[in-house]
Protein backbone atom coordinates (compact mmCIF):
# COMPACT_ATOMS: atom_id res chain seq x y z
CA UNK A 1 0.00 0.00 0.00
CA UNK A 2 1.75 3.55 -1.23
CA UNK A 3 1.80 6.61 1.03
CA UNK A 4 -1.39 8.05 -0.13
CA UNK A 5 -4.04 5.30 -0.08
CA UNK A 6 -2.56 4.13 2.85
CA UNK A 7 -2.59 7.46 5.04
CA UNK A 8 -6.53 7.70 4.02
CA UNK A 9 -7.26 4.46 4.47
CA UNK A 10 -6.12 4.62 7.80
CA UNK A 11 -7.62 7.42 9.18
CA UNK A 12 -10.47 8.38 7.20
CA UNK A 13 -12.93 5.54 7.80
CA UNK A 14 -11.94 5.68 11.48
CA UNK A 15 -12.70 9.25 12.12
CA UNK A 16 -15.82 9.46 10.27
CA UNK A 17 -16.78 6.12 12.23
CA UNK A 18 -16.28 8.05 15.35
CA UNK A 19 -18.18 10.54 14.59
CA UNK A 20 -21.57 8.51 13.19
CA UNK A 21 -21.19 6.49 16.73
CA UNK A 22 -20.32 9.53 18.87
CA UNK A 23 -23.38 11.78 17.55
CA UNK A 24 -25.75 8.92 18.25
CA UNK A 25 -24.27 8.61 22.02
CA UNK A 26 -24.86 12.30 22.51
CA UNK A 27 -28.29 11.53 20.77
CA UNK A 28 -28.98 8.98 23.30
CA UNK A 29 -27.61 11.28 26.25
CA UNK A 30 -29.97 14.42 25.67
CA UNK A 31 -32.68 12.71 24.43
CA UNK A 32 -32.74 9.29 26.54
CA UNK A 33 -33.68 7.25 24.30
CA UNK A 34 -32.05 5.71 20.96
CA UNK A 35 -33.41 7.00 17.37
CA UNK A 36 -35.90 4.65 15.74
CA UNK A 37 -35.11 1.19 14.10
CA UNK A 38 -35.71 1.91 10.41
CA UNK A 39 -33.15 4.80 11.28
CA UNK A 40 -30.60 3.01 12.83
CA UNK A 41 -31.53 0.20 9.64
CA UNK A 42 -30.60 3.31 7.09
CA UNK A 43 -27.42 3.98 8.72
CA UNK A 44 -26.38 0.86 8.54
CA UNK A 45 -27.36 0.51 4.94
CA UNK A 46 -25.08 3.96 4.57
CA UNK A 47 -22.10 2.62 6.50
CA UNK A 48 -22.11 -0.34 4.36
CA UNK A 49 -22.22 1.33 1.01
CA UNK A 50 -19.50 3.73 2.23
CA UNK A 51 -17.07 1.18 3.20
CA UNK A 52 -17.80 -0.94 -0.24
CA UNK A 53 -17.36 2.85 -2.48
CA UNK A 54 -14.41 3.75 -0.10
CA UNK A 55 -12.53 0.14 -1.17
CA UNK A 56 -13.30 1.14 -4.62
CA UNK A 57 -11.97 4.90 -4.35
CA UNK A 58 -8.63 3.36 -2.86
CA UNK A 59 -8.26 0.77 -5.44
CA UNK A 60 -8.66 3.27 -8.03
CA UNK A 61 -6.29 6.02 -6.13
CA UNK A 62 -3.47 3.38 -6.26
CA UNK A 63 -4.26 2.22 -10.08
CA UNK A 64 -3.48 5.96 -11.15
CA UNK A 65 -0.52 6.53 -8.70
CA UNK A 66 1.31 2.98 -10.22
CA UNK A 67 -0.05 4.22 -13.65
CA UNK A 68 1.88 7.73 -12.99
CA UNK A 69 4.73 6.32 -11.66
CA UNK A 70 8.18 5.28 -14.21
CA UNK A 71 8.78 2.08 -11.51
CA UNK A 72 5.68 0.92 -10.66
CA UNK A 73 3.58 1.20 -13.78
CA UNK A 74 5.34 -1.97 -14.52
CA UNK A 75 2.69 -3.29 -12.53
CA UNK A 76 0.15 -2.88 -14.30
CA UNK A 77 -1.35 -4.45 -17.72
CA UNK A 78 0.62 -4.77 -20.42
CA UNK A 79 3.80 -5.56 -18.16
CA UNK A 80 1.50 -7.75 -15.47
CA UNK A 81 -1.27 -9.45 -15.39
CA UNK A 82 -4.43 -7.69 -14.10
CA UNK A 83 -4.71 -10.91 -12.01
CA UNK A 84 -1.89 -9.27 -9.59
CA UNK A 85 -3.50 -5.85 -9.71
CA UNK A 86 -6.87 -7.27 -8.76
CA UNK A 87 -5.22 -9.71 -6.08
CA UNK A 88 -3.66 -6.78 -4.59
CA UNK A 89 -6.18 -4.25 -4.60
CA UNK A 90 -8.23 -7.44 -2.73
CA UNK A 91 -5.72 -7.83 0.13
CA UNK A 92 -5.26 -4.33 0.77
CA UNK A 93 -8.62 -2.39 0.26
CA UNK A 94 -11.47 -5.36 0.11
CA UNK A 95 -10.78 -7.97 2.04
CA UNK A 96 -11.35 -6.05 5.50
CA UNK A 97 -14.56 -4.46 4.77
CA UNK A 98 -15.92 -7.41 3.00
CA UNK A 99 -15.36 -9.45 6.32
CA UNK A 100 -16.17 -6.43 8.51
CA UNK A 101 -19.48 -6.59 6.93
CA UNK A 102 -20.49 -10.26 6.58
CA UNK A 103 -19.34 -10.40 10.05
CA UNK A 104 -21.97 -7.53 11.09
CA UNK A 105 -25.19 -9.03 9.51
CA UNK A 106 -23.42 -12.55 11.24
CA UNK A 107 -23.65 -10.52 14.77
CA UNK A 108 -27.28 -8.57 14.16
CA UNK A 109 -28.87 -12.27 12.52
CA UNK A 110 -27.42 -14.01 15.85
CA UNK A 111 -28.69 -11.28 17.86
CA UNK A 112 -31.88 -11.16 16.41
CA UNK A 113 -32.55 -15.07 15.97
CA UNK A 114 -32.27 -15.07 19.91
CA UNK A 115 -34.46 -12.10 20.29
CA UNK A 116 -36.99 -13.78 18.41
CA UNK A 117 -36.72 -17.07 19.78
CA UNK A 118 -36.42 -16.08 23.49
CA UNK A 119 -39.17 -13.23 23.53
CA UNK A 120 -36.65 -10.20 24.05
CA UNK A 121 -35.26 -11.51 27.31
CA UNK A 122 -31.55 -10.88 26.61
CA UNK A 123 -31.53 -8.21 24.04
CA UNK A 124 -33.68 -4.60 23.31
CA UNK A 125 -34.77 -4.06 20.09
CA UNK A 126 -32.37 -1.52 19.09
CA UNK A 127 -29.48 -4.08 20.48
CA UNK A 128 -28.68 -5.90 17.04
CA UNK A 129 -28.24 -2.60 15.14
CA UNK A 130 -25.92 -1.28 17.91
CA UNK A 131 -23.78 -4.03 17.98
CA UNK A 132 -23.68 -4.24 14.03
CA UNK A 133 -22.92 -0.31 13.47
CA UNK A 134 -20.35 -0.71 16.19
CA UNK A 135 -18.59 -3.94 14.13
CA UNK A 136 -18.78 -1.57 11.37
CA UNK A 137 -17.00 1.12 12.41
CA UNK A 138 -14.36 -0.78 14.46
CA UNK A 139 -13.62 -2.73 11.51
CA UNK A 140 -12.06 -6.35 11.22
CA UNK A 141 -10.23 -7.81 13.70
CA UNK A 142 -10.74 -4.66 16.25
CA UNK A 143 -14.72 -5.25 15.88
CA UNK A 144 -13.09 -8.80 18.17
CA UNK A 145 -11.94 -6.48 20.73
CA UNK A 146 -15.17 -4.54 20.55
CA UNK A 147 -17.84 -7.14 21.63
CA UNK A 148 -15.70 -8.80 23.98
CA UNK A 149 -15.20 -5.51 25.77
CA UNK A 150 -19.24 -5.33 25.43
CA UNK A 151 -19.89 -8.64 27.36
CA UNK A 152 -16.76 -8.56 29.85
CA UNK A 153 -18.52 -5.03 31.03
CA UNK A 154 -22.08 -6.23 30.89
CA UNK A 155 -21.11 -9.34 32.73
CA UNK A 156 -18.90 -7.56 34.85
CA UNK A 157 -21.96 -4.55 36.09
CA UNK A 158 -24.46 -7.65 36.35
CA UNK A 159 -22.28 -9.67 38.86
CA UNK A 160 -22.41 -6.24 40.66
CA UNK A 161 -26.52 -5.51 40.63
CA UNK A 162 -26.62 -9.49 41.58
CA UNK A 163 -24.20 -8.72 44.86
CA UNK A 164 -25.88 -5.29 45.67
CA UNK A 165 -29.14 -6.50 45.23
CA UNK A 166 -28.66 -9.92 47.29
CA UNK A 167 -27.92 -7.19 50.13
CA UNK A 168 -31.07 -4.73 49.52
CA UNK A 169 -33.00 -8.21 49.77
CA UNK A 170 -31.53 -8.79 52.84
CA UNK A 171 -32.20 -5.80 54.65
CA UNK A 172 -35.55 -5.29 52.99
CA UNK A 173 -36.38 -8.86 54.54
CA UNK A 174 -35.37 -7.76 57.67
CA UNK A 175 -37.61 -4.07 57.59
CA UNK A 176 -40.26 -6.58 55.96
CA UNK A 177 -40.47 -8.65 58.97
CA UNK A 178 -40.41 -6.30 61.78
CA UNK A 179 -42.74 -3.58 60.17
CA UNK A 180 -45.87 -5.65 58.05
CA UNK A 181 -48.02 -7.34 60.07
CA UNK A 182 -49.66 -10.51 59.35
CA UNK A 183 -53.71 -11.82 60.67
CA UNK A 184 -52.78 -14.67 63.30
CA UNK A 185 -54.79 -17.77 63.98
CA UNK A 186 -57.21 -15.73 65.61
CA UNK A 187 -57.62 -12.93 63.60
CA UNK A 188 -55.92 -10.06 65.05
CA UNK A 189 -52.98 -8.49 63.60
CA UNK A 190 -49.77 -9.39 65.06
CA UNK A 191 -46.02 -8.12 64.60
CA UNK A 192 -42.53 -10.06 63.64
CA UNK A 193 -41.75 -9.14 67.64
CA UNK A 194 -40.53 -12.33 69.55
CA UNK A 195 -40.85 -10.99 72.86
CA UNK A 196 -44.39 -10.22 72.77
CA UNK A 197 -45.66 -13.29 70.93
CA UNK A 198 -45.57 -16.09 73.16
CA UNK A 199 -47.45 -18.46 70.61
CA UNK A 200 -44.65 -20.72 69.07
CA UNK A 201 -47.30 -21.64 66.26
CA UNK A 202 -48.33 -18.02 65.28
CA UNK A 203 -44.53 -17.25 65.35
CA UNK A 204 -44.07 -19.85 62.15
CA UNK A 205 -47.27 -18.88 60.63
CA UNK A 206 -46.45 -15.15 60.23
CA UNK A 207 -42.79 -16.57 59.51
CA UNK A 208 -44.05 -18.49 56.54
CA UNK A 209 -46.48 -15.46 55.70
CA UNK A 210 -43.64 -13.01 55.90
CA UNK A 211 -41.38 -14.95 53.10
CA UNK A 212 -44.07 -15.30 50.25
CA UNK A 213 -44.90 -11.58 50.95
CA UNK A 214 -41.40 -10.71 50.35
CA UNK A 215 -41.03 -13.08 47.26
CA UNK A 216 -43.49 -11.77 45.79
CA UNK A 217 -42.86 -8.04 45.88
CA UNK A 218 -38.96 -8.11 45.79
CA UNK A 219 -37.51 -11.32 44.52
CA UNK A 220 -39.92 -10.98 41.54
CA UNK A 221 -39.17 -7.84 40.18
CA UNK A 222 -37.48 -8.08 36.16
CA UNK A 223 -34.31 -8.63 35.92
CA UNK A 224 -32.04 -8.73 32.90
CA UNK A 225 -28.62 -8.25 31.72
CA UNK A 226 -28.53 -5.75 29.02
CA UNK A 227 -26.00 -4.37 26.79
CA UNK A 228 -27.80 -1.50 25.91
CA UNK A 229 -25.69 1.24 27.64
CA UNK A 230 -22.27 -0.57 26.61
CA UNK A 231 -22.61 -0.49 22.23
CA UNK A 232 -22.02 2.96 21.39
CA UNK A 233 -19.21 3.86 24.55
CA UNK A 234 -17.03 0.54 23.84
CA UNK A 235 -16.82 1.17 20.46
CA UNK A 236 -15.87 5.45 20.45
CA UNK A 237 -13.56 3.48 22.97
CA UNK A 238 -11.93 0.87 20.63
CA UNK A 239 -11.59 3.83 18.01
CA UNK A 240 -9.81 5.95 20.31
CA UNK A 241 -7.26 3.00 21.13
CA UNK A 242 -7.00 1.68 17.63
CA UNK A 243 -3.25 2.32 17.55
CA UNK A 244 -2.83 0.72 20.99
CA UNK A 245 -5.11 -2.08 19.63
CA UNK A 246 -3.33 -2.67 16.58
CA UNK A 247 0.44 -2.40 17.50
CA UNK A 248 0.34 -4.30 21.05
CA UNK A 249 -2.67 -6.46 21.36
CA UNK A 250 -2.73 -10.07 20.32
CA UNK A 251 -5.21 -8.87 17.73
CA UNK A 252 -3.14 -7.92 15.23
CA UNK A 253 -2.47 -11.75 14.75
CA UNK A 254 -5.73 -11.36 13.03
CA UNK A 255 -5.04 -8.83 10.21
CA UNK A 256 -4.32 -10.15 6.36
């Protein structure tokens, strides 16, 4: 890849990546909410056709720089065969988006198969275009980095709401018990309160009373893990640290 294609190939894509996925965070900031499906659908479509017309504007930048060039117009047809100029132009400028984007509509047909089949319970509906916009702009293999970094931190933030609510149970238990009362054997209303009951059976009664009160109201209530909140951030974040990504991380093991 010459000095040209490759400085725009590098950086262009990126930064206007980062800025499709950073205007729809801010979108979802001030507004609270996400925009609608068909237009989250539409930018997808866009993304797609700009990384497919961006391959094409590269392969054609570095067909006229070789064509302009004494040295390396010897690459091209008559002196070569347009095999090694199409081979080329493949490895450099196709092969990434092709398999950044059969890799996306692989990630939102997985997403959405589940959705489907499981009634919504892992994922919101605007979940599988998140997660394919964000493969998109990350680009292959960094779009790797980006939905592990999605589930480690929604796994991560769920195993803390499972410990922090385990404790609110607790105590609300404990308030439950002492403060709702419960209609004893013989009608009257009597309180969790050991050292004014002095019937044993009563005690177990309002015991057994007292648990399917709190299951019901408290150990009912919906809860999910969703990646909603972690799309758009992890992948301005993978953006930001594509150099990082790229020259340190394992991931580069990935690039062809």
């Amino acid at each position: 890849m010459n000095l040209q294609t490759g400085f725009i190939a590098n950086y262009m894509s990126p930064a206007i990546g980062f800025c499709l996925i950073a205007g729809l965070l801010l979108f979802q900031i001030f507004k609270e909410r996400l925009p609608s499906l068909k237009i989250l659908d539409n930018l997808i479509r866009i993304f797609i056709a700009f990384l497919i017309t961006f391959a094409l504007f590269l392969s054609l930048i570095n067909y006229f720089v070789w064509k302009n060039n004494d040295i390396s117009q010897h690459l091209l047809p008559p002196f070569t065969s347009i095999v090694y100029v199409l081979k080329y132009s493949w490895q450099h400028y196709w092969f990434e988006p092709v398999i950044t984007i059969l890799f996306a509509l692989i990630i939102f047909k997985i997403i959405a198969s589940l959705n489907k089949k499981f009634n919504n319970v892992f994922f919101y509906d605007e979940e599988p275009y998140l997660a394919a916009l964000g493969i998109l702009v990350t680009g292959w293999p960094n779009c790797l980095i980006f939905l592990s970094l999605v589930l480690f931190l929604g796994v991560f933030f769920h195993l803390i709401r499972i410990f922090l609510n385990s404790l609110a149970q607790r105590g609300a238990r404990n308030i439950f018990f002492r403060n709702h009362p419960q209609p004893s054997g013989h009608g009257a209303p009597l309180f969790v309160n050991k050292d004014r009951d002095e019937r044993g059976e009563d005690l177990r009664e309002r015991a057994r009373w007292a648990s399917e009160r709190v299951e019901e109201n408290i150990f009912r209530a919906p809860f999910r893990l969703s990646l909603l909140y972690f799309w758009l951030p992890c992948a301005l974040l993978v953006l930001l640290l594509n150099g990082i990504i790229s020259k340190y991380l394992i991931i580069n093991q990935f690039i062809i």
